[in-house]
C-alpha atoms as a PDB file:
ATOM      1  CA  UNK A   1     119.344 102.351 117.558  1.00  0.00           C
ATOM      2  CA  UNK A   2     118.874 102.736 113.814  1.00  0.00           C
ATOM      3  CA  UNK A   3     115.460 100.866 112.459  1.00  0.00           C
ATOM      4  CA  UNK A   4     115.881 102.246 109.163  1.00  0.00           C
ATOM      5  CA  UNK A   5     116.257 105.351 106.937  1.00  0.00           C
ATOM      6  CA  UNK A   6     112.734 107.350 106.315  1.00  0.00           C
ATOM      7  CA  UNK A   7     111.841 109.859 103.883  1.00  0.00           C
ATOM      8  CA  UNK A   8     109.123 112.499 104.975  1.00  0.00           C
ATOM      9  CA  UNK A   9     108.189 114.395 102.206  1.00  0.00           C
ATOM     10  CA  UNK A  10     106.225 117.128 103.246  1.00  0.00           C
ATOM     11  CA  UNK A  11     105.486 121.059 103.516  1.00  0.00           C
ATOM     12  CA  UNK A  12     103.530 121.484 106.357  1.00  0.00           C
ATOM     13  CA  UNK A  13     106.227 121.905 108.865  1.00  0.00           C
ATOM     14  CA  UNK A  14     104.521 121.226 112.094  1.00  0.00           C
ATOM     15  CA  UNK A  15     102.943 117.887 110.409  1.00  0.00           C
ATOM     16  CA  UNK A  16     106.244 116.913 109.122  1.00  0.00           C
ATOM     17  CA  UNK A  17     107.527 117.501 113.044  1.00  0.00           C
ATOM     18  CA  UNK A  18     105.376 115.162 114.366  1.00  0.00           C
ATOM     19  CA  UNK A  19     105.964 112.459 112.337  1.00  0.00           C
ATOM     20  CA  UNK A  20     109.818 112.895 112.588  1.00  0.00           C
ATOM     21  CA  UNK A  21     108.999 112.931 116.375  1.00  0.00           C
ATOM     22  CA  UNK A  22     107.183 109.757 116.625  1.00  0.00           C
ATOM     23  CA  UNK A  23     109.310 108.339 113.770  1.00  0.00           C
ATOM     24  CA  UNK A  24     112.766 108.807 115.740  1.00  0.00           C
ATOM     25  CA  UNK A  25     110.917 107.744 119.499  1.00  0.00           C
ATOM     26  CA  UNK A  26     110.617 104.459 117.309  1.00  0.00           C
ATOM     27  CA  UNK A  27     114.157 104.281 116.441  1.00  0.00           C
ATOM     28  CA  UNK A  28     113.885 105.448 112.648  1.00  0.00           C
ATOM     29  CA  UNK A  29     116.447 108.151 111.207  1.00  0.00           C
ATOM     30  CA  UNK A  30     114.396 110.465 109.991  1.00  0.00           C
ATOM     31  CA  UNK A  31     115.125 113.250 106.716  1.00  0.00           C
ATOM     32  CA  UNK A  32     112.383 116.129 105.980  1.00  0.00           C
ATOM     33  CA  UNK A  33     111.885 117.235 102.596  1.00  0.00           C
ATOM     34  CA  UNK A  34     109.259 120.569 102.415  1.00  0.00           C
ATOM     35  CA  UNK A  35     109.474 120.572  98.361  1.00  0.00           C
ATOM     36  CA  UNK A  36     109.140 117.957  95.479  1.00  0.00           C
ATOM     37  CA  UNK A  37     112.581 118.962  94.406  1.00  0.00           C
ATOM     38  CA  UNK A  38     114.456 118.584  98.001  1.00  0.00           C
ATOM     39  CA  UNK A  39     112.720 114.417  97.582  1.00  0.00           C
ATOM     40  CA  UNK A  40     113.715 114.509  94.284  1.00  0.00           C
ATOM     41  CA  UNK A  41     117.998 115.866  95.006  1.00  0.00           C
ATOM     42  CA  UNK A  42     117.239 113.567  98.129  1.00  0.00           C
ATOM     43  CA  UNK A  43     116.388 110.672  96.719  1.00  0.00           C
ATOM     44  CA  UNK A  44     120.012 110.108  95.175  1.00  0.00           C
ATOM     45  CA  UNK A  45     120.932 108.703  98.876  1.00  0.00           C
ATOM     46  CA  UNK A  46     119.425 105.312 100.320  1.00  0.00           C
ATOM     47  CA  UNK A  47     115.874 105.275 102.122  1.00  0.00           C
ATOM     48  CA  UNK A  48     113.864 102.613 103.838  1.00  0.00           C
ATOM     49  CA  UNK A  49     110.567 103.916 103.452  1.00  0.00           C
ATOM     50  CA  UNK A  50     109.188 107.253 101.987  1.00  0.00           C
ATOM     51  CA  UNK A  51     106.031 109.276 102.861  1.00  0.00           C
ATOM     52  CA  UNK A  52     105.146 111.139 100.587  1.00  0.00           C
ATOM     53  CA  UNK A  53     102.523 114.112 101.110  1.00  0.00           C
ATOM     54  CA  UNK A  54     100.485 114.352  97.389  1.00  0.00           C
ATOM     55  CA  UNK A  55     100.115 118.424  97.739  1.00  0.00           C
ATOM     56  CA  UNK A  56     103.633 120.041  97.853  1.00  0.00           C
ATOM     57  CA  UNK A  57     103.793 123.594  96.470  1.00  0.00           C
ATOM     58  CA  UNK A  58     106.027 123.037  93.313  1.00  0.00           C
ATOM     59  CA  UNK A  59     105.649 119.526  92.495  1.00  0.00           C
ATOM     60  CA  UNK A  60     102.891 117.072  92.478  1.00  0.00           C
ATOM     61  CA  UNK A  61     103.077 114.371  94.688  1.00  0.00           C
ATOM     62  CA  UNK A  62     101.397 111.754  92.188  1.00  0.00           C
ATOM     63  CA  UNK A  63     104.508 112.432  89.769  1.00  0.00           C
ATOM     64  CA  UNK A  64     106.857 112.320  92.289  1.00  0.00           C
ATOM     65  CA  UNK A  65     105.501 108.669  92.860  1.00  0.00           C
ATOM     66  CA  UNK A  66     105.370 107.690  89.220  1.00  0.00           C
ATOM     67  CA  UNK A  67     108.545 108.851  88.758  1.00  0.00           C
ATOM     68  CA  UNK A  68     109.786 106.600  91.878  1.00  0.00           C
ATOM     69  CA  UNK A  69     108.443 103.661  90.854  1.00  0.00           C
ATOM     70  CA  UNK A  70     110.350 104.212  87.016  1.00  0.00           C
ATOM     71  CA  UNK A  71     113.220 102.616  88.806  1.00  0.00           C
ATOM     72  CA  UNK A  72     112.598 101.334  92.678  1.00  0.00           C
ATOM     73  CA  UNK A  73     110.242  99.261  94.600  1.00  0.00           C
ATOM     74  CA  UNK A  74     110.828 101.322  98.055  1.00  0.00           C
ATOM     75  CA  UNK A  75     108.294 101.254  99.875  1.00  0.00           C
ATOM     76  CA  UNK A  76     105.753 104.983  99.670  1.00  0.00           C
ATOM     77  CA  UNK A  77     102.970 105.963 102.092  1.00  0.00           C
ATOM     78  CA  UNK A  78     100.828 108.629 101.087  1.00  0.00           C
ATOM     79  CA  UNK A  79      99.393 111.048 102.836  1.00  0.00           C
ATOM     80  CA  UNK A  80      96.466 113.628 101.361  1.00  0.00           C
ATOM     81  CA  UNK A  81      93.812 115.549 102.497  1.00  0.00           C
ATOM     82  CA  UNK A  82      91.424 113.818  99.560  1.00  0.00           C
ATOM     83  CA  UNK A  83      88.700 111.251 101.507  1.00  0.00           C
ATOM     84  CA  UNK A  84      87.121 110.232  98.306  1.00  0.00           C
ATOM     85  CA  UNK A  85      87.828 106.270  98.008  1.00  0.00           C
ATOM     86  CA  UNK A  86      88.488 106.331  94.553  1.00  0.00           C
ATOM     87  CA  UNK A  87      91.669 108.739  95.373  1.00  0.00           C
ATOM     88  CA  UNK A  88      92.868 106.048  97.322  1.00  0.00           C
ATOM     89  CA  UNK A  89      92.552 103.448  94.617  1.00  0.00           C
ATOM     90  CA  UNK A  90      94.390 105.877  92.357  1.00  0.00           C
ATOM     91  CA  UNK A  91      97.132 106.063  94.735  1.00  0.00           C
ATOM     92  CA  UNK A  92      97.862 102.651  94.938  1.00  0.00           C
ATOM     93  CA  UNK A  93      97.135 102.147  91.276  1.00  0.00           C
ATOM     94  CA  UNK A  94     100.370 104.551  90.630  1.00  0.00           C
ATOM     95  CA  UNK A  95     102.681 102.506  92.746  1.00  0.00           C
ATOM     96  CA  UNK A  96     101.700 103.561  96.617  1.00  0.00           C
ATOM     97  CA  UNK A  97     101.568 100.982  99.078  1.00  0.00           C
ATOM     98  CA  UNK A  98      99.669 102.675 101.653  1.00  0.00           C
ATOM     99  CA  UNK A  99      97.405 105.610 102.151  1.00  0.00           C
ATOM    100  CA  UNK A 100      96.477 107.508 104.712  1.00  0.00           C
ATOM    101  CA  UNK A 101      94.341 110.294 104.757  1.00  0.00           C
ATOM    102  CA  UNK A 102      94.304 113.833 106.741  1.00  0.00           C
ATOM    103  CA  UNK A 103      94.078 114.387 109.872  1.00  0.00           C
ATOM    104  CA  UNK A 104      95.914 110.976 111.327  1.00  0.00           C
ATOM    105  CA  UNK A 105      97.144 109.624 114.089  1.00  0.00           C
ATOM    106  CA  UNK A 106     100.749 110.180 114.071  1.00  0.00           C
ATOM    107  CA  UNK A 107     101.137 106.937 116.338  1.00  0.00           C
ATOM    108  CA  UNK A 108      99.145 104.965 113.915  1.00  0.00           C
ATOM    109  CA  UNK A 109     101.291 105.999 110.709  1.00  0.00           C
ATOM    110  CA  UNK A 110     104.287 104.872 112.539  1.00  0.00           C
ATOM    111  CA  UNK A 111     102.856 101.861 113.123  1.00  0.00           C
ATOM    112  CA  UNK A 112     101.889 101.198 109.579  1.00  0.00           C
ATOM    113  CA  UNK A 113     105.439 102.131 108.972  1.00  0.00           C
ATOM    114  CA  UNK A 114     106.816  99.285 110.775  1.00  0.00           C
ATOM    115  CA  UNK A 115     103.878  96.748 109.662  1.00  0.00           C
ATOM    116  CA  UNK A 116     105.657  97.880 105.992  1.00  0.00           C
ATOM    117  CA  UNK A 117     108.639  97.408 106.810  1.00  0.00           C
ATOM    118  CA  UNK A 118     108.209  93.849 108.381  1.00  0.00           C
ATOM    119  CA  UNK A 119     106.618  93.045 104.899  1.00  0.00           C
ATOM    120  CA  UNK A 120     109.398  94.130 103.009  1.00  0.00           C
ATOM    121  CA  UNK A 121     112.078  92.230 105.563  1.00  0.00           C
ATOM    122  CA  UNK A 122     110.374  88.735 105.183  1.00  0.00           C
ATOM    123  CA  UNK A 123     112.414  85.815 103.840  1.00  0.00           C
ATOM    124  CA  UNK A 124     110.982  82.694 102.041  1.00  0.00           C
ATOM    125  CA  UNK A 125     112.502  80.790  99.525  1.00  0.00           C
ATOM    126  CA  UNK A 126     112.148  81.223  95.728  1.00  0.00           C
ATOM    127  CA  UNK A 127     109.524  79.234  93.968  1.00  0.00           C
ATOM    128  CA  UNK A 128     108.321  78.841  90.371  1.00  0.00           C
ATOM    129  CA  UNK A 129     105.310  78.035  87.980  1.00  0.00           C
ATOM    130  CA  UNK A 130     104.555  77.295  84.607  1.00  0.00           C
ATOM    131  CA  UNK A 131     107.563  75.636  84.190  1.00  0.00           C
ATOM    132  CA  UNK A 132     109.708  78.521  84.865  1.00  0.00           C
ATOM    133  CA  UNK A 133     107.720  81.138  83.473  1.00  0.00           C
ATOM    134  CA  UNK A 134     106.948  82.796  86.713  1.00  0.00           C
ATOM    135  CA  UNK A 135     109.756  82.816  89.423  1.00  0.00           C
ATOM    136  CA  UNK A 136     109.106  84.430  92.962  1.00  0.00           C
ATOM    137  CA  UNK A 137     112.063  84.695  95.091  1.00  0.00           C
ATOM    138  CA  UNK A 138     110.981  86.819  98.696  1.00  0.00           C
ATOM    139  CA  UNK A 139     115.094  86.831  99.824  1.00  0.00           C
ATOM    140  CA  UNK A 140     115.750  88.923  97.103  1.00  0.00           C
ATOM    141  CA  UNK A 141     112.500  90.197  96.770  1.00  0.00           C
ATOM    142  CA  UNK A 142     112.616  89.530  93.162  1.00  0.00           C
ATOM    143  CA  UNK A 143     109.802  88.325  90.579  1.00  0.00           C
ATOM    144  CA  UNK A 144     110.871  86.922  86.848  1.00  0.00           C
ATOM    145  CA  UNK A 145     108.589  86.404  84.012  1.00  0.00           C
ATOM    146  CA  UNK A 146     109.594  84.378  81.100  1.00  0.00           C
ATOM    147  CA  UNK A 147     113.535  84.894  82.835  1.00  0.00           C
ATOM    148  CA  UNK A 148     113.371  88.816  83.567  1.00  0.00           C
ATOM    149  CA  UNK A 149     112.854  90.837  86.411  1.00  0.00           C
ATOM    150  CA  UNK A 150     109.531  92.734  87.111  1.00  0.00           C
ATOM    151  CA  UNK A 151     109.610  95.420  89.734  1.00  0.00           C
ATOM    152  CA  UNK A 152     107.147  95.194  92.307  1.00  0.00           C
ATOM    153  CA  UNK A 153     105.910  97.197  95.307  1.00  0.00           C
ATOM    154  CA  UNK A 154     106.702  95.441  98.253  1.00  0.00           C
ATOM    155  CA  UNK A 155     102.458  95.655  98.917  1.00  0.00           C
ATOM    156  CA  UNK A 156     102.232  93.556  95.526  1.00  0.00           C
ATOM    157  CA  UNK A 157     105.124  91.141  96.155  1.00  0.00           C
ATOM    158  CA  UNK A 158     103.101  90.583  99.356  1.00  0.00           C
ATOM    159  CA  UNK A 159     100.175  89.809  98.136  1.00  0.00           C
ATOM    160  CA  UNK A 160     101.200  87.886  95.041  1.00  0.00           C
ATOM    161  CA  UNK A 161     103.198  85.647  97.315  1.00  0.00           C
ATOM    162  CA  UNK A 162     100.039  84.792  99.565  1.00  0.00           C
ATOM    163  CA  UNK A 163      98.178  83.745  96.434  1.00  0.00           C
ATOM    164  CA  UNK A 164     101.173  81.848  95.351  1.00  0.00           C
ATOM    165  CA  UNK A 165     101.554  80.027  98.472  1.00  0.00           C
ATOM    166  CA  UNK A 166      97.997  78.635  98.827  1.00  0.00           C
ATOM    167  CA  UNK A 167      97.260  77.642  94.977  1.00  0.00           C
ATOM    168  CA  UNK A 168      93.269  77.470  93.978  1.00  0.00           C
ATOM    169  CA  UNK A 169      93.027  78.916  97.837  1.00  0.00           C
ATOM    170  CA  UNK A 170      90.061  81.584  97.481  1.00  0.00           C
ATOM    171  CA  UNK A 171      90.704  84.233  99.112  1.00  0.00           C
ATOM    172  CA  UNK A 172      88.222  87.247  99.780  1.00  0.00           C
ATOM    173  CA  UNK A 173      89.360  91.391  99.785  1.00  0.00           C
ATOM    174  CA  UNK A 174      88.967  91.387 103.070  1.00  0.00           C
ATOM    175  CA  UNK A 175      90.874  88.384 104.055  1.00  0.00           C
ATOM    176  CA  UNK A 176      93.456  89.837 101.450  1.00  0.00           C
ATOM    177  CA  UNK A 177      93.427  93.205 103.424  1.00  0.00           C
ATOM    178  CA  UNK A 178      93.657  92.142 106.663  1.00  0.00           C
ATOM    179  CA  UNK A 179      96.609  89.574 105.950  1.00  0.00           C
ATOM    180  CA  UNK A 180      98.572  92.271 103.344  1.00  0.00           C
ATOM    181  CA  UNK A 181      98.347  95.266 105.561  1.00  0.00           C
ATOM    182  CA  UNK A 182      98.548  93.372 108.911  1.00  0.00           C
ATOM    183  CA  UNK A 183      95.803  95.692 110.098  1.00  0.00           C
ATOM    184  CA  UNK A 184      92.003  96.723 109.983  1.00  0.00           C
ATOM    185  CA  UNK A 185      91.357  98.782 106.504  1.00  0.00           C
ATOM    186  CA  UNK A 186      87.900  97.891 106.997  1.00  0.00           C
ATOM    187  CA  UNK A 187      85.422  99.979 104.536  1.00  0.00           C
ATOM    188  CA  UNK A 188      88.087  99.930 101.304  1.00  0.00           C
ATOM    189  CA  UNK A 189      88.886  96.552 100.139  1.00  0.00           C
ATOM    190  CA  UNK A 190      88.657  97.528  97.061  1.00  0.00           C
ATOM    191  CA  UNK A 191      92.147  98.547  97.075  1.00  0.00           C
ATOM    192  CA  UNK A 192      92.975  94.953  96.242  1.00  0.00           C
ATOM    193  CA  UNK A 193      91.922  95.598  92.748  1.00  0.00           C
ATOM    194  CA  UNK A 194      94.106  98.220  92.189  1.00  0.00           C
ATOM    195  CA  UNK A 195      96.568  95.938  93.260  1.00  0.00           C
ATOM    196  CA  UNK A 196      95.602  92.796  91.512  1.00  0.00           C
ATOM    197  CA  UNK A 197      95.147  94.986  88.269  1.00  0.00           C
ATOM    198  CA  UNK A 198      99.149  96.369  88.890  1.00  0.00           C
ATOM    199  CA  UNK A 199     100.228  93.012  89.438  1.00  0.00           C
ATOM    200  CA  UNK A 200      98.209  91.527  86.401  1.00  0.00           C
ATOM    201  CA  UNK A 201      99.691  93.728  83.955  1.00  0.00           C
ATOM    202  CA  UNK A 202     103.115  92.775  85.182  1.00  0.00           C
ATOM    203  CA  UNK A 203     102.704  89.120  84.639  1.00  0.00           C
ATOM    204  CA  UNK A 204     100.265  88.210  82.420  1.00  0.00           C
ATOM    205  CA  UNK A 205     100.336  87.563  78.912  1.00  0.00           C
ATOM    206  CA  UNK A 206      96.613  88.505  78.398  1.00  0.00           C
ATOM    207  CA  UNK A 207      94.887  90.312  81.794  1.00  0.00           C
ATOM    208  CA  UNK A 208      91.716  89.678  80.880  1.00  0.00           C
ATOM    209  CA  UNK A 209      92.521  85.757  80.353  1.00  0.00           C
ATOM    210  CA  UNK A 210      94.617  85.039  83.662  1.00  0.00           C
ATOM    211  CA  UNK A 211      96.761  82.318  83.930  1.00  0.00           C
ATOM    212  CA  UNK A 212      97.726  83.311  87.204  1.00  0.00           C
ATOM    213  CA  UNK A 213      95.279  85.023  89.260  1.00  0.00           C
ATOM    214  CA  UNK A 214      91.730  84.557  88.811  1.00  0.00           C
ATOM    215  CA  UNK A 215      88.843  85.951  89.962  1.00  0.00           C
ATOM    216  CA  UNK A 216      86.127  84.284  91.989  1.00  0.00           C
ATOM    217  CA  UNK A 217      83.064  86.567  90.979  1.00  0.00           C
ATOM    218  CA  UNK A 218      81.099  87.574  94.229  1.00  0.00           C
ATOM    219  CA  UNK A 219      84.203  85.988  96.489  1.00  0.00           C
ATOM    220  CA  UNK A 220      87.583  87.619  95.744  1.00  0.00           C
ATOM    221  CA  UNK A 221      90.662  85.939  94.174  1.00  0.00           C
ATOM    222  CA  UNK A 222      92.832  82.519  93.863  1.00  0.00           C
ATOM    223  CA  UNK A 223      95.986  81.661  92.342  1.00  0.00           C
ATOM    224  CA  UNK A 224      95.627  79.139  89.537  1.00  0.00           C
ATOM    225  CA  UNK A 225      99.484  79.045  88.264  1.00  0.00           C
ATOM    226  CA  UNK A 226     100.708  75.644  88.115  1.00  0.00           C
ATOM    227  CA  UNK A 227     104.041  75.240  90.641  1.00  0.00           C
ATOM    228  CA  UNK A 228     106.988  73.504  89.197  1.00  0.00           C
ATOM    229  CA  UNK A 229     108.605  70.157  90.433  1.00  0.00           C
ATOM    230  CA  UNK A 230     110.988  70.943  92.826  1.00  0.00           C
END
């Protein structure tokens, strides 16, 4: 049984053990890289999923991740020893769709592993708004604006297409948290406006004047594009 094709990235060998452990009991084939440059040389082959340990003794893991996202929307977990909340938001603000801090639970990363995964897997069909302007298509996993592609993380395809599919819906961080990461992040729901901010910049012409997602000062978010006719 193959589930999929991880990436560990990650120097501390008896961490990076455990993972693959618990990875491979779940049916994932697993490849350890100790050093940025072993990800980098083993990026050139196709990977499901990447986590992706931010201090590595010749690289740092923050570049490693911009550098990912130049070209590809796979999926990155962090890992990092850094508590502070506002690491976290800087994580996902560089293209990370989950964080998790050390020590974990080597069960639970799995788990958020195949909570990713699902994300990434789902299949709706492709709808527009603004007369064409914005197109989201989830079987591809493809956005357009104004007729060409945008790269997203699959976190931000996620949770632009649960605004999209509940126009003027309100929805608060927390709802947005729970539903996005299909699990309790209680305590840092502020990493939907690292998010929102990510996906703002990809699709709107002014981010300060949204004609897609607007925030509902003291309540959270709603999509305001208008959908097209079918």
């Amino acid at each position: 049984m193959n589930n999929g094709r991880i990436l560990v990235v990650e120097d501390e060998k008896k961490i990076a053990d455990i993972v693959k452990a618990y990875l491979e009991k779940d049916g994932f084939s697993v490849t350890e890289a100790p050093t940025g440059q072993q990800a980098v040389s083993a990026l050139k082959n196709r990977f499901d999923l990447i986590i992706l340990d931010l201090m590595l003794p010749d690289m740092d893991g923050e570049d490693i991740c911009r550098t990912i996202r130049k070209d590809s929307d796979i999926p990155i977990i962090m890992l990092t020893a850094k508590s502070e909340e506002e690491e976290r938001i800087k994580g996902l603000g560089i293209g990370a769709d989950d964080y998790m801090v050390k020590p974990f639970s080597p069960r639970e990363l799995a788990a958020r592993v195949k909570a990713l995964l699902r994300r990434v897997k789902g299949v709706r069909q492709s709808v527009s708004f603004n007369k064409g302007d914005l197109v989201i298509d989830s079987s591809r996993f493809e956005v357009k604006k104004d007729g060409s592609p945008v790269v997203f993380t699959p976190t931000e395809f996620k949770l632009l297409q649960c605004l999209a599919e509940r126009p003027e819906q309100v929805f608060s961080r927390l709802q947005l948290v729970n539903i996005i990461l299909g699990y309790d992040f209680e305590g840092y729901d502020r990493t939907i406006d690292a998010h929102i901010k990510n996906i703002r910049h990809k699709i709107e012409e002014d981010p300060r004047n949204p004609s897609y997602i607007k925030t509902v000062y003291g309540m959270g978010y709603r999509f305001i594009g208008r959908p097209d006719e079918d």
